[in-house]
Protein backbone atom coordinates (compact mmCIF):
# COMPACT_ATOMS: atom_id res chain seq x y z
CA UNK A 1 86.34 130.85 121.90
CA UNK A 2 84.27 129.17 123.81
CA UNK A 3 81.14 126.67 123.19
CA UNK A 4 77.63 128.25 123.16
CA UNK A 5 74.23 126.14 122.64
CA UNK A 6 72.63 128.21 120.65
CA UNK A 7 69.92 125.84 120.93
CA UNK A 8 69.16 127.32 124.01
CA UNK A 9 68.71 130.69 122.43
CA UNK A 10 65.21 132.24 123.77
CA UNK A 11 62.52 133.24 120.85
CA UNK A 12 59.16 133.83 121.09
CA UNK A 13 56.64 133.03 118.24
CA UNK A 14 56.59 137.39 117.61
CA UNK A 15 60.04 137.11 116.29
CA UNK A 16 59.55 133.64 114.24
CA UNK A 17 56.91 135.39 112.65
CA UNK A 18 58.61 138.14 112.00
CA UNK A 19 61.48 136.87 110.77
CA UNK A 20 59.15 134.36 108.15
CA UNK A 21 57.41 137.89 106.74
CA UNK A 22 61.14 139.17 106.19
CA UNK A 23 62.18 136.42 104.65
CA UNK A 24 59.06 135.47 102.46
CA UNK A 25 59.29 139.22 101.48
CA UNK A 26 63.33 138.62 100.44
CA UNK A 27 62.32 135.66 98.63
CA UNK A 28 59.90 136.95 96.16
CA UNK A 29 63.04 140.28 95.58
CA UNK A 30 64.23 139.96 92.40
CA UNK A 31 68.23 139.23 92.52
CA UNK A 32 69.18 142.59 92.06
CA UNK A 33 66.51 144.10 94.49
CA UNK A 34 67.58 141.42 97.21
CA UNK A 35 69.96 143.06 99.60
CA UNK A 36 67.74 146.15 99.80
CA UNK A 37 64.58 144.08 100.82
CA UNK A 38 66.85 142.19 103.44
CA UNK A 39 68.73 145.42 104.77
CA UNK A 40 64.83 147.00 105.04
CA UNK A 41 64.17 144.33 107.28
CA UNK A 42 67.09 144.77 109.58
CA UNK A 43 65.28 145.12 112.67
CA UNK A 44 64.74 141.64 112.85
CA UNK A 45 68.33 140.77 113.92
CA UNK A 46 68.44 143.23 116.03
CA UNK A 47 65.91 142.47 117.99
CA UNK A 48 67.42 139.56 118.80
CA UNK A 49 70.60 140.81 119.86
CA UNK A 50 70.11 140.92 123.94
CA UNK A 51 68.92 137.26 123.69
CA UNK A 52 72.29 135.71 121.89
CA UNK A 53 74.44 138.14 123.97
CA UNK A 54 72.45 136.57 127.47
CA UNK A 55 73.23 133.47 125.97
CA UNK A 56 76.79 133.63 126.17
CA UNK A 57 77.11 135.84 129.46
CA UNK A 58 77.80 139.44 127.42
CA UNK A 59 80.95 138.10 125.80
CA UNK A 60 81.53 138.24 122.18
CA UNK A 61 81.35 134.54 120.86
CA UNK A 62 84.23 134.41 119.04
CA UNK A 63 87.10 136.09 121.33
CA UNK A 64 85.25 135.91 124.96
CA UNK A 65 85.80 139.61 125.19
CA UNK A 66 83.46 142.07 127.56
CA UNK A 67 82.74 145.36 126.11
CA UNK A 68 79.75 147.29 126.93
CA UNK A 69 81.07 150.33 125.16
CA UNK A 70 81.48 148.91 122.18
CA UNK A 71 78.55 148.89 119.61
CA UNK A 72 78.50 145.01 119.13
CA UNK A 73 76.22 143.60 116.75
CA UNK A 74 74.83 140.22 115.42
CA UNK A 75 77.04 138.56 112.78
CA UNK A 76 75.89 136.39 110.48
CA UNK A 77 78.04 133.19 110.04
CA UNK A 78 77.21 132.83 106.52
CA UNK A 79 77.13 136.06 104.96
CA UNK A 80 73.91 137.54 104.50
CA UNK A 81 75.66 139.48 101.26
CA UNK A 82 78.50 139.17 98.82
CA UNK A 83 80.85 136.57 100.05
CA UNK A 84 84.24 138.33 100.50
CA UNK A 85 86.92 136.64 97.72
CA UNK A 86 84.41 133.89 96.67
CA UNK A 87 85.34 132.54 93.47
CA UNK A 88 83.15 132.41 90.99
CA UNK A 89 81.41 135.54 93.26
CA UNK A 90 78.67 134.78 95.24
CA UNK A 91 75.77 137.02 96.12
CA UNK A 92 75.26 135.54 100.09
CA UNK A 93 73.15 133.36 102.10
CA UNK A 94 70.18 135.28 101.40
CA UNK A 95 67.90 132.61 102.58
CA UNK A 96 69.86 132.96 105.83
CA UNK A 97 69.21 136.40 106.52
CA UNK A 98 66.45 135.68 108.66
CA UNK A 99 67.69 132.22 110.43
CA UNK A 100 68.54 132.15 113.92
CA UNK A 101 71.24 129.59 113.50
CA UNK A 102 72.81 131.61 111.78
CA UNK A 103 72.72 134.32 114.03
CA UNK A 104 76.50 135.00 115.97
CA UNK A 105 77.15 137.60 118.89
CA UNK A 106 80.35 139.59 118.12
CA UNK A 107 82.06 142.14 119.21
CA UNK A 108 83.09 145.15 116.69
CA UNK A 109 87.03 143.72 117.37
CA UNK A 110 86.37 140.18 115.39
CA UNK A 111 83.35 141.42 112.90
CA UNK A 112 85.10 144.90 111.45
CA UNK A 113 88.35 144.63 109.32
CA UNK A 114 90.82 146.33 111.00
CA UNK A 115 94.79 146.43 110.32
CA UNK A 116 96.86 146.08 113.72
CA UNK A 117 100.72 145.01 113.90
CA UNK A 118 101.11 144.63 110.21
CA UNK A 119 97.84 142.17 110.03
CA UNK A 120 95.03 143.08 108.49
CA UNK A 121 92.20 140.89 110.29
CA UNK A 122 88.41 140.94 110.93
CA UNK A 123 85.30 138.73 109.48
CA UNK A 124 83.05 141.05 107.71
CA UNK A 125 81.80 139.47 104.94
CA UNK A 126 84.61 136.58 104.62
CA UNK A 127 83.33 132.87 104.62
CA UNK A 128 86.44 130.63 103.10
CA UNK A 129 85.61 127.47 102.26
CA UNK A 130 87.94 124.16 102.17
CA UNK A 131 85.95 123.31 99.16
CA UNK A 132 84.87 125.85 97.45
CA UNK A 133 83.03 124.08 94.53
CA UNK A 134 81.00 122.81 97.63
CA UNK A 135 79.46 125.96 98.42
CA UNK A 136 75.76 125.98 98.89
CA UNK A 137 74.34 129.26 96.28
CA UNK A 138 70.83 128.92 96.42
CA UNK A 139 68.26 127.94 99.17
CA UNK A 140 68.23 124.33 97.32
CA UNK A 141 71.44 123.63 97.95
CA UNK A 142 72.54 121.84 101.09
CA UNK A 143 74.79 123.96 103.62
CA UNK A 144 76.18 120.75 105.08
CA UNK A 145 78.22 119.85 102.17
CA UNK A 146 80.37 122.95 103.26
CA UNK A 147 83.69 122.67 105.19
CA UNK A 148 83.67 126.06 106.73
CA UNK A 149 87.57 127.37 107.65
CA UNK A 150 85.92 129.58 110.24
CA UNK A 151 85.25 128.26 113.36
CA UNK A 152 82.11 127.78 114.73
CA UNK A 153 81.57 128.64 118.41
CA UNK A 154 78.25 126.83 118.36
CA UNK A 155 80.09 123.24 117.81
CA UNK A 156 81.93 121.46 120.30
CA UNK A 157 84.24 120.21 117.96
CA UNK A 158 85.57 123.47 116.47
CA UNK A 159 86.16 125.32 119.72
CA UNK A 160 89.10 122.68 120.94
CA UNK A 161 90.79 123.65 117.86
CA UNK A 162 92.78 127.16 119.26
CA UNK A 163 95.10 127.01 122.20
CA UNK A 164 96.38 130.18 124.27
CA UNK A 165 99.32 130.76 125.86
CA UNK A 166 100.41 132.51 129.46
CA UNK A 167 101.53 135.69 127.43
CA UNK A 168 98.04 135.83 125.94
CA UNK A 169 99.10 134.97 122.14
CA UNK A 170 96.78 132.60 120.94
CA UNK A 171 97.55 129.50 117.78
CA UNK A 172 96.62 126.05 116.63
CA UNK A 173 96.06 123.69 118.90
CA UNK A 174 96.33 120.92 116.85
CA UNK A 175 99.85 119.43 114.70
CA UNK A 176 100.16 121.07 111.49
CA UNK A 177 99.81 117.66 109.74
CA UNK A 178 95.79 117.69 110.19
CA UNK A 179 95.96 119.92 107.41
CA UNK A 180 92.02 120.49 107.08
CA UNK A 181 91.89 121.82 111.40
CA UNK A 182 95.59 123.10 111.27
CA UNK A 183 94.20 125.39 108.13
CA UNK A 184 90.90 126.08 110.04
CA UNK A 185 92.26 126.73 113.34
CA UNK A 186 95.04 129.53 111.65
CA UNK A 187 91.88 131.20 109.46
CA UNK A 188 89.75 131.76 112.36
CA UNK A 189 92.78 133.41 113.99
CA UNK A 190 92.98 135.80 111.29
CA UNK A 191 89.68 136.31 110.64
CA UNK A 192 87.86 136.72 114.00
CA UNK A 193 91.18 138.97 114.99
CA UNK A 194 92.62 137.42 117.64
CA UNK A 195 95.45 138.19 118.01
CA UNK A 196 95.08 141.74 118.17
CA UNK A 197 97.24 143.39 120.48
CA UNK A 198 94.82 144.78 122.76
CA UNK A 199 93.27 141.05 122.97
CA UNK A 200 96.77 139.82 123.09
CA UNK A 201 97.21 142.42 126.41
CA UNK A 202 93.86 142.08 128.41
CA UNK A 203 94.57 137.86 128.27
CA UNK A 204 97.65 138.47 129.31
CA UNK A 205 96.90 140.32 131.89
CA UNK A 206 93.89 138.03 133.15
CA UNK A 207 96.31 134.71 132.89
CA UNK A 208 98.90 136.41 134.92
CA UNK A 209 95.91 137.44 137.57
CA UNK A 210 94.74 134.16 137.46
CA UNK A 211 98.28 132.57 137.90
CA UNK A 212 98.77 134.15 141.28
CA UNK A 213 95.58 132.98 142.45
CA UNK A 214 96.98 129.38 141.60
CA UNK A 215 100.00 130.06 143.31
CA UNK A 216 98.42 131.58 146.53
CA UNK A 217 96.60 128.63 146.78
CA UNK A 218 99.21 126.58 146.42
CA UNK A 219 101.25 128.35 149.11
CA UNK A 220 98.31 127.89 151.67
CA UNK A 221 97.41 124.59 150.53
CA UNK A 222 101.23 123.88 151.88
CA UNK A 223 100.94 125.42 154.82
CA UNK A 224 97.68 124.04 156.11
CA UNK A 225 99.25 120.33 155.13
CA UNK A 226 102.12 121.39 157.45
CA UNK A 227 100.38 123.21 160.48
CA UNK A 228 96.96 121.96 159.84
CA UNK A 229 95.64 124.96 160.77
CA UNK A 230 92.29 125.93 159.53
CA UNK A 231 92.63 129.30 158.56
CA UNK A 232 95.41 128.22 156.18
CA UNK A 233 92.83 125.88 154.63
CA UNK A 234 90.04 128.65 154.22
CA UNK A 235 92.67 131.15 152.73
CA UNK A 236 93.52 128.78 149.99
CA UNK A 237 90.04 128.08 149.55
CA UNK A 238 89.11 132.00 148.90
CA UNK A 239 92.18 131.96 146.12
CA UNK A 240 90.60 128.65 144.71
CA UNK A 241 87.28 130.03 144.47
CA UNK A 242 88.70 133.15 142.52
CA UNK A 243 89.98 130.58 139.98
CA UNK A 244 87.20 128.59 139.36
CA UNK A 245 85.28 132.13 138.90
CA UNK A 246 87.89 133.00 136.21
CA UNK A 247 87.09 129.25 134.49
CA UNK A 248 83.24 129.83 134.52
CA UNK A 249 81.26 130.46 131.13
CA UNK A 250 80.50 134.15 132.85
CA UNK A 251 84.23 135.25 133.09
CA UNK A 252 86.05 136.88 130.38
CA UNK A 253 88.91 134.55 128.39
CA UNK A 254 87.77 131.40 130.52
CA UNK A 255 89.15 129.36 127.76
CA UNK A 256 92.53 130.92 127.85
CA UNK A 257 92.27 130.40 131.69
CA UNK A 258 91.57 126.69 131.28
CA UNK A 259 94.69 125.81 129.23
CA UNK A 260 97.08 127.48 131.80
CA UNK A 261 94.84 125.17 134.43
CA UNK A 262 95.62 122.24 132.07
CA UNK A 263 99.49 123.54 131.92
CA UNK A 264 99.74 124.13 135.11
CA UNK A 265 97.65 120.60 136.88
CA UNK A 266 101.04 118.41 136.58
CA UNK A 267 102.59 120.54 139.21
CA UNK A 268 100.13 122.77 141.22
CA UNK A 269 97.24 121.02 143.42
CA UNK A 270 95.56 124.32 143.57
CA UNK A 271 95.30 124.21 139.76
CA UNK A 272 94.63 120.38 139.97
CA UNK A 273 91.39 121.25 142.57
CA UNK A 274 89.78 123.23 140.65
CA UNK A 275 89.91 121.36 136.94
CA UNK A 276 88.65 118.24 139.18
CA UNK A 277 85.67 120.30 140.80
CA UNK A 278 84.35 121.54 137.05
């Protein structure tokens, strides 16, 4: 996961208007008629599913995946419908149908449940609270006195809160005595499916790319130090290059790639190079 200003999101006043007509028009539903009226209006979201998946480079916000076969679609944070294990029930965040902020690109991997490995894991319609007598149920109500336990990729704070390891498995990233993150950090894992296998493999299989990059470089980086020679120099600046590709917001797993950079900075100047030139 990786941070995405969805501030920057791209909207013209067509879709803000819209999206107000929708939800005016879900507003004055009756209770029981309101999922229909929002579902009716589906278009809306869709329309503005090239524009959030621009905004994060065509990777899925919440596992950093790139999958132009798969039939991705735009999540809603807060569930548009019945909250999944809400207690007392809860009918959605009807009033959010329509909001932008709301509005999360995903890939079908995180947002479908799916079993894998013994796990059954996938967001849907699953928005666990910390608190649940704190949960907003009407459009009166004030969504900020909600602790999510999903992570948010559109909040700095949230996204330092999973760390990834060479072999591509992914956990906390914080000490399992900050309860509230440790708890947040291990629900997101769960929830968004990361640590499906096939996730588990490609990461794996970029981190190990990426880790012979590092290690070219480092071998040239040697050799022009000892023969100053400056092809040695340009060599290790090619592998170098690749890296700091791999770290960019447009590469696949770039967070995963920047905690083996972090790992690997104590010992490698390649890896040491490239964290100082982000």
């Amino acid at each position: 996961m990786r941070y995405i200003s969805i501030a920057d999101l791209q909207i013209d006043q067509t879709w803000l208007d819209a999206a107000e007509a929708a939800a005016e028009a879900v507003r004055k539903a009756t209770p029981s008629n309101r999922s229909k009226v929002i579902n009716s209006y589906q278009q809306v979201w869709k329309d503005l599913k090239e524009p959030l998946r621009k905004l994060s480079h065509e990777k899925c916000w919440y596992c950093e995946s790139i999958d132009p076969r798969s039939d991705n679609a735009v999540d809603h944070y807060r569930p548009k419908g019945n909250v999944k294990d809400a207690t007392p029930p809860h009918e959605g965040y009807w009033w959010l149908a329509f909001n932008w902020m709301n509005y999360r690109f995903c890939c079908t991997y995180c947002n479908s449940i799916r079993a894998s490995a013994g796990v059954t894991g996938g967001k849907q319609d699953y928005f666990p609270l910390w608190d649940e007598n704190s949960r907003a149920r009407s459009d009166q109500d004030d969504i900020d006195d909600e602790l999510p336990l999903l992570l948010d990729p559109t909040h700095l704070t949230d996204v330092r809160l999973i760390a990834f390891s060479e072999d591509g498995s992914v956990g906390p990233a914080i000490d399992r005595k900050k309860q509230t993150e440790y708890r947040m950090a291990r629900e997101s894992i769960l929830r968004y499916n990361l640590k499906h296998p096939l996730l588990v493999e490609f990461r794996a299989a970029r981190l190990k790319e990426v880790r012979a990059w590092v290690e070219n470089g480092d071998k040239y980086l040697a050799r022009y130090v000892r023969r100053k020679r400056p092809n040695d120099r340009s060599t290790a600046e090619t592998f170098l290059a690749q890296v700091r590709t791999a770290v960019s917001p447009r590469a696949p797993y770039s967070t995963a790639v920047k905690h083996l950079l972090a790992g690997l900075a104590s010992t490698s100047d390649a890896a040491r190079s490239v964290i100082d030139s982000l």
